[in-house]
C-alpha atoms as a PDB file:
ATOM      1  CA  UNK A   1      77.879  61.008 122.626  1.00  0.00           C
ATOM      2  CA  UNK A   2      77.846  63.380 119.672  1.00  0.00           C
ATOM      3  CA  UNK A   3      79.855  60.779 117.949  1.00  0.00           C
ATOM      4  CA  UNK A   4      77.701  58.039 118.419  1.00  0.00           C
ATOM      5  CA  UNK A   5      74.696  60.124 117.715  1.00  0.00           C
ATOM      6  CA  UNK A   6      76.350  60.785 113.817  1.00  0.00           C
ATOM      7  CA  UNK A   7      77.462  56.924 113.590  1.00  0.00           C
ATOM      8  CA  UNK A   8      73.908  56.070 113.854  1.00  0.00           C
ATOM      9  CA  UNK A   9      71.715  58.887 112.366  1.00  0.00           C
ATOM     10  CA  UNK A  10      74.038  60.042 109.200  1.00  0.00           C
ATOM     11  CA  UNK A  11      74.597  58.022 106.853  1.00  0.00           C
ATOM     12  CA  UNK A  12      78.659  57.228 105.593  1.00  0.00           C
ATOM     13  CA  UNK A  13      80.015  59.045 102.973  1.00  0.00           C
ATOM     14  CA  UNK A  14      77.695  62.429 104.094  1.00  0.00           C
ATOM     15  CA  UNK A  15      79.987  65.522 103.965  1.00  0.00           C
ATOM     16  CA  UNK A  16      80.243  67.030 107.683  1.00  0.00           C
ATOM     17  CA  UNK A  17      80.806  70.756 108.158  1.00  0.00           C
ATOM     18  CA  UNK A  18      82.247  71.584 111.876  1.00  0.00           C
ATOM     19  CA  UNK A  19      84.093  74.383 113.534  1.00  0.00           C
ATOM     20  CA  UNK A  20      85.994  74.155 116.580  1.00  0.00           C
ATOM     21  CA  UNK A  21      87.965  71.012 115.001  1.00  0.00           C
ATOM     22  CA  UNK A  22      90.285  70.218 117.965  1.00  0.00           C
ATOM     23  CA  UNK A  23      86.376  69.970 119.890  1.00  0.00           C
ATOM     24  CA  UNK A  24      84.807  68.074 117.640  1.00  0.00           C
ATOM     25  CA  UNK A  25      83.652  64.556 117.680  1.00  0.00           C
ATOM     26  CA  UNK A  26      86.108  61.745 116.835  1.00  0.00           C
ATOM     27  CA  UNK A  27      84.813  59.858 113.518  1.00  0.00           C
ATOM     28  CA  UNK A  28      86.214  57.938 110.569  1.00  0.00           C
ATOM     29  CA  UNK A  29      87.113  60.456 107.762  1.00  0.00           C
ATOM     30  CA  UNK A  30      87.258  59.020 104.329  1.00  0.00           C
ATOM     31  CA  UNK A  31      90.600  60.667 103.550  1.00  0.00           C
ATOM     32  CA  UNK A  32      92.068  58.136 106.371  1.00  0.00           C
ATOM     33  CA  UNK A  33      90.977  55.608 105.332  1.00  0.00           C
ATOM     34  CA  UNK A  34      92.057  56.189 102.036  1.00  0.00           C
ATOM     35  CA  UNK A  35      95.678  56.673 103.003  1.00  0.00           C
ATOM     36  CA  UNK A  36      95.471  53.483 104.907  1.00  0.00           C
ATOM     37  CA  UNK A  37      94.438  51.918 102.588  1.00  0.00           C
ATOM     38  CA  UNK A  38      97.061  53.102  99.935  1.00  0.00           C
ATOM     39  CA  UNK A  39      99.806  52.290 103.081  1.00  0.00           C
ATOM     40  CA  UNK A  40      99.142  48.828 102.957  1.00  0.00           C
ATOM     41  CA  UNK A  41      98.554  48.411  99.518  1.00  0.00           C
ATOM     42  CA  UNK A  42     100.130  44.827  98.889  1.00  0.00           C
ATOM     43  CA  UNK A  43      99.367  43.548 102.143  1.00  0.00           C
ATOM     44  CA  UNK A  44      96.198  41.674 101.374  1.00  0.00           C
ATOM     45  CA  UNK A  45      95.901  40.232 105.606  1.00  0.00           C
ATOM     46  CA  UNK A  46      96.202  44.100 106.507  1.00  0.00           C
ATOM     47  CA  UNK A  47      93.875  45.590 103.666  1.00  0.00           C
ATOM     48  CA  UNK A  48      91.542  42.587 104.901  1.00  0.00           C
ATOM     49  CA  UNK A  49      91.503  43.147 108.436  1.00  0.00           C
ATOM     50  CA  UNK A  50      90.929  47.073 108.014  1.00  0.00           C
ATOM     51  CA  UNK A  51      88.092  46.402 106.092  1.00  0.00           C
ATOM     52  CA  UNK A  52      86.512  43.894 108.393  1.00  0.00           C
ATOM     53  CA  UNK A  53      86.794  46.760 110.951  1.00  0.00           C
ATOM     54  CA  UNK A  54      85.196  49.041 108.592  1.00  0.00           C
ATOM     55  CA  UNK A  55      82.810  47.258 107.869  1.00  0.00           C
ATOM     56  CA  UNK A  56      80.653  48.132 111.017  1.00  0.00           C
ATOM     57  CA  UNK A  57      81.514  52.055 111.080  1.00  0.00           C
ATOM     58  CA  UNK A  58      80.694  54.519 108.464  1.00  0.00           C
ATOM     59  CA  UNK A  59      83.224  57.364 107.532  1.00  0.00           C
ATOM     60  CA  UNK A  60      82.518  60.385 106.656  1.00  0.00           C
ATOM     61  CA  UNK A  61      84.328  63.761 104.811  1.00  0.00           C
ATOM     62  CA  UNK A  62      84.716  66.532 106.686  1.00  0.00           C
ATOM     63  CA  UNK A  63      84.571  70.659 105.312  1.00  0.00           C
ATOM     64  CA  UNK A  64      86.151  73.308 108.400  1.00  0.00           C
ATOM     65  CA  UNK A  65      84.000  76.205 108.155  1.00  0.00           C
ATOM     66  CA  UNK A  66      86.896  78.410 109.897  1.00  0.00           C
ATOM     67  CA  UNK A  67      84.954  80.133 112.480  1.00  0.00           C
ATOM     68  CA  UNK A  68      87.441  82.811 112.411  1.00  0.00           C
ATOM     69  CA  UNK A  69      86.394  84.264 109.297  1.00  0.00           C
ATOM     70  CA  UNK A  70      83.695  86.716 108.903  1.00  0.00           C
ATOM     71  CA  UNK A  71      81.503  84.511 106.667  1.00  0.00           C
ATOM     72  CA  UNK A  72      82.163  80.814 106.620  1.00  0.00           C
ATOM     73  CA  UNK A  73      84.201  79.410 104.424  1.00  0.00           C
ATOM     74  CA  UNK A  74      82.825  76.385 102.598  1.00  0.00           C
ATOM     75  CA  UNK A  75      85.190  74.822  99.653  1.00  0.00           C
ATOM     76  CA  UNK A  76      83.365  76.038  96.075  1.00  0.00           C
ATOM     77  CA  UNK A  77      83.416  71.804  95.377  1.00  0.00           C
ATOM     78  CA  UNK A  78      80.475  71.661  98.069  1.00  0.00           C
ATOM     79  CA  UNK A  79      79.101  75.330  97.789  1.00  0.00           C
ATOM     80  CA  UNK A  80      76.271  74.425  95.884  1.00  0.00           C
END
C-alpha cells in the first residue's frame, strides 16, 4: 500500500529518505534502472521494451538515514 501510495502522490525522480531498508516499500530506484540500462546497452528490442515498462512507473533515488546513528545521516550532496 505504501508503495502505491508514493507511485501516485510523489512525483519520479524525488529523492526518498527511509530507514528500516529491508521494511521498506518496493519501488523503482533510478540507480537500477540505470544499470539496466547500461546492461543492455546495444540491445535496442531490450532497451525498448524496458522503457515501454517504464514508461507507466516513476523511479525514484533513495538516501538511508541509518537509524542506528545518533543523528541521521543524510549524504552532504542532499544536506541542503
Amino acid at each position: 500500500m505504501a508503495a502505491d501510495w508514493i507511485n501516485a502522490n510523489v512525483p519520479g525522480g524525488s529523492t526518498l529518505a527511509m530507514t528500516w531498508l529491508p521494511y521498506c516499500p518496493t519501488l523503482d530506484l533510478e540507480t537500477t534502472r540505470d544499470g539496466l540500462t547500461s546492461y543492455f546497452r546495444g540491445n535496442s528490442p531490450a532497451l525498448a521494451a524496458l522503457r515501454r515498462s517504464w514508461s507507466t512507473r516513476p523511479a525514484y533515488r533513495l538516501v538511508n538515514l541509518e537509524v542506528w546513528r545518533q543523528q541521521p545521516l543524510v549524504p552532504e550532496p542532499l544536506s541542503g
